[in-house]
C-alpha atoms as a PDB file:
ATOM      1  CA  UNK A   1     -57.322  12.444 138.556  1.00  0.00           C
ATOM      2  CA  UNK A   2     -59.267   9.379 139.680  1.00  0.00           C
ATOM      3  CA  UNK A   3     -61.385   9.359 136.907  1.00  0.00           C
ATOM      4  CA  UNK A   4     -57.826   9.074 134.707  1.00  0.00           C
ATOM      5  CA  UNK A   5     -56.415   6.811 136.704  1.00  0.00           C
ATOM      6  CA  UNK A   6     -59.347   4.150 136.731  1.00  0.00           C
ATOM      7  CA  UNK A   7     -59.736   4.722 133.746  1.00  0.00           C
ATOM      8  CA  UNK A   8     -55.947   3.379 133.154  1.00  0.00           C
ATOM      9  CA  UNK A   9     -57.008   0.340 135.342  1.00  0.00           C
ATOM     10  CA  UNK A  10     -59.594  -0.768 133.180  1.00  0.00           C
ATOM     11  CA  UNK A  11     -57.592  -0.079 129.957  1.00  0.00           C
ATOM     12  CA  UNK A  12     -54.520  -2.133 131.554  1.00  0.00           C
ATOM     13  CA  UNK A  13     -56.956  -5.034 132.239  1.00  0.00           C
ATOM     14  CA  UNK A  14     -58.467  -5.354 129.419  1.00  0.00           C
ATOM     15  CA  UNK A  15     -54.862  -5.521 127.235  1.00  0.00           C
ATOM     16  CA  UNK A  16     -54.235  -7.959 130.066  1.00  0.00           C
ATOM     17  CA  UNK A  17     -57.767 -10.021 129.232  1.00  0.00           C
ATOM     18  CA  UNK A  18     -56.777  -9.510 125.651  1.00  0.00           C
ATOM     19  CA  UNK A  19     -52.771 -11.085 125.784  1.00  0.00           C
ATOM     20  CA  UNK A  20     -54.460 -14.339 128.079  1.00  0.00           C
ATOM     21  CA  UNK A  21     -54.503 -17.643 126.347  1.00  0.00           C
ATOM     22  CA  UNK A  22     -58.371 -17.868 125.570  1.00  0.00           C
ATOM     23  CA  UNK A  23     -58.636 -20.933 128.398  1.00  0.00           C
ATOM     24  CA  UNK A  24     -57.221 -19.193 130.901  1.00  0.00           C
ATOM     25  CA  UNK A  25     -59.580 -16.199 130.175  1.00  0.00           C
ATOM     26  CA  UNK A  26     -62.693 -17.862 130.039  1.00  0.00           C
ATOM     27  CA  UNK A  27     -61.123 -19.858 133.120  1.00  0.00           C
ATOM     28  CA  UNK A  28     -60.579 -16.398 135.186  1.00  0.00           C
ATOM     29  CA  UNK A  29     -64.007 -15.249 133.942  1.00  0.00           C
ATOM     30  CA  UNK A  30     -65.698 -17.815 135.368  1.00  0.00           C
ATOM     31  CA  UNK A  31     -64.017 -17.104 138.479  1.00  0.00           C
ATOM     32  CA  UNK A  32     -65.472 -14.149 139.036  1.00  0.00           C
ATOM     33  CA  UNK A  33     -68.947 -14.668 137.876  1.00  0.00           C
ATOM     34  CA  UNK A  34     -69.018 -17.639 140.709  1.00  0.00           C
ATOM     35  CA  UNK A  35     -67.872 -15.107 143.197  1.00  0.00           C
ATOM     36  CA  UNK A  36     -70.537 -12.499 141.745  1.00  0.00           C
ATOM     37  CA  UNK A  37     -73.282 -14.675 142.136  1.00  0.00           C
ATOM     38  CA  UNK A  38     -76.608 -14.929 140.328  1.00  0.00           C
ATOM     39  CA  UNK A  39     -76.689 -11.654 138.588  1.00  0.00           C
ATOM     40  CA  UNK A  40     -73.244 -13.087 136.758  1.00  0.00           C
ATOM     41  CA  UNK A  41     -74.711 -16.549 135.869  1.00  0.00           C
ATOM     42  CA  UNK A  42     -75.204 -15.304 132.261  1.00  0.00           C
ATOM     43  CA  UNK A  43     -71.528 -14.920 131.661  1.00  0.00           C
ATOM     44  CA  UNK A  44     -71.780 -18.659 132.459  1.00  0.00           C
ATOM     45  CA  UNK A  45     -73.944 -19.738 130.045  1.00  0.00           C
ATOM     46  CA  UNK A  46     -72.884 -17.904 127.451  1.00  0.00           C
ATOM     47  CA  UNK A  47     -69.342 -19.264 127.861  1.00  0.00           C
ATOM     48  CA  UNK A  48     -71.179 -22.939 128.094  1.00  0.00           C
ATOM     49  CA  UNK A  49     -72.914 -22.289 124.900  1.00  0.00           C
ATOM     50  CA  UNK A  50     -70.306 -20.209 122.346  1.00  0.00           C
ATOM     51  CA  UNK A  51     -67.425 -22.714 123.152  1.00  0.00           C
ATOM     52  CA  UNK A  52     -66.546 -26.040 121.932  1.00  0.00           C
ATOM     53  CA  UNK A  53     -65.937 -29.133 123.554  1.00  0.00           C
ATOM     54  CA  UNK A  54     -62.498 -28.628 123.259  1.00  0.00           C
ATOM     55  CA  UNK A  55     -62.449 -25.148 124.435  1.00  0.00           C
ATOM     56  CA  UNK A  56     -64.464 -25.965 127.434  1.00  0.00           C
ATOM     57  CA  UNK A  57     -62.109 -28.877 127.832  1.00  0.00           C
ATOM     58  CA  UNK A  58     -59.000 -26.500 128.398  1.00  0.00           C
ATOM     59  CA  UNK A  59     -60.499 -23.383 130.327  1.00  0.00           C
ATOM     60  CA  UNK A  60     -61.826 -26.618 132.763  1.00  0.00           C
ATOM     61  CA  UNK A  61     -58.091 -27.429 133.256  1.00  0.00           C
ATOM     62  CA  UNK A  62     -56.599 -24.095 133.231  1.00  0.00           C
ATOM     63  CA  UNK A  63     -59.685 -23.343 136.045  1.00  0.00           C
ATOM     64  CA  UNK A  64     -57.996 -26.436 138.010  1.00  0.00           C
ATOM     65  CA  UNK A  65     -54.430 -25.325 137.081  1.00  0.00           C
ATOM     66  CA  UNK A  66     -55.355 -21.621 138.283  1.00  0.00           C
ATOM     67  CA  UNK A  67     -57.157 -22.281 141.598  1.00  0.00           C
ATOM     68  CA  UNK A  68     -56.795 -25.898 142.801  1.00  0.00           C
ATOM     69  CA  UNK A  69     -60.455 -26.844 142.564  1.00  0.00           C
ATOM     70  CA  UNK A  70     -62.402 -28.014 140.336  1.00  0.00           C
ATOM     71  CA  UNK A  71     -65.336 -26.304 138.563  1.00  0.00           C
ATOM     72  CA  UNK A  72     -67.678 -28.637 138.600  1.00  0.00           C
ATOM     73  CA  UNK A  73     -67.394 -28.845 142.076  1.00  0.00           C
ATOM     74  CA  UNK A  74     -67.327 -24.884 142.911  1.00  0.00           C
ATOM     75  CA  UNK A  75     -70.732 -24.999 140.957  1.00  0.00           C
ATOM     76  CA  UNK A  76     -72.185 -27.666 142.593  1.00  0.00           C
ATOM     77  CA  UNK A  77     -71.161 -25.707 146.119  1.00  0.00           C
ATOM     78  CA  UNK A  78     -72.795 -22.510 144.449  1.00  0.00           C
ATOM     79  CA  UNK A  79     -76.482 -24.382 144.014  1.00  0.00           C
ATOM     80  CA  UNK A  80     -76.366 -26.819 147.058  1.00  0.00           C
ATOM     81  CA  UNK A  81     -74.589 -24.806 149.642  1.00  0.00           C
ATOM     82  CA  UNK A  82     -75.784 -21.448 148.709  1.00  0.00           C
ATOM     83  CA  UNK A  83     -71.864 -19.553 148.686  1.00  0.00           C
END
């Protein structure tokens, strides 16, 4: 029954990852590899590297939209403050 039932979660979010608008996606993912920490920096990067300017450009202000901070600033925290 749990098995089922998580397994329902993770089908649910990723039809919910799938609907997003591609900004707001790569905006939430990013959330969550900052709160990960190191062993997520990756998903960073790769998002960095496989999206254009303009992409970039609009998960930045969907990150701002979503959470009331800016990225650039939550990263900075992340390498100078050590959260």
């Amino acid at each position: 029954m749990l098995s089922q039932t998580l397994s329902l979660f993770l089908t649910l979010d990723a039809v919910m990852q799938w609907t997003m608008h591609p900004w707001e996606r790569d905006a939430r993912m990013a959330r969550k590899a900052l709160k990960r920490g190191s062993q997520a920096y990756g998903l960073l990067i790769e998002l960095a590297c496989t999206r254009s300017s303009d992409e970039l450009l609009g998960a930045r202000r969907a990150y701002q939209s979503l959470y009331s901070e800016s990225i650039e600033e939550v990263v900075a925290c992340v390498g100078l403050c050590g959260a």
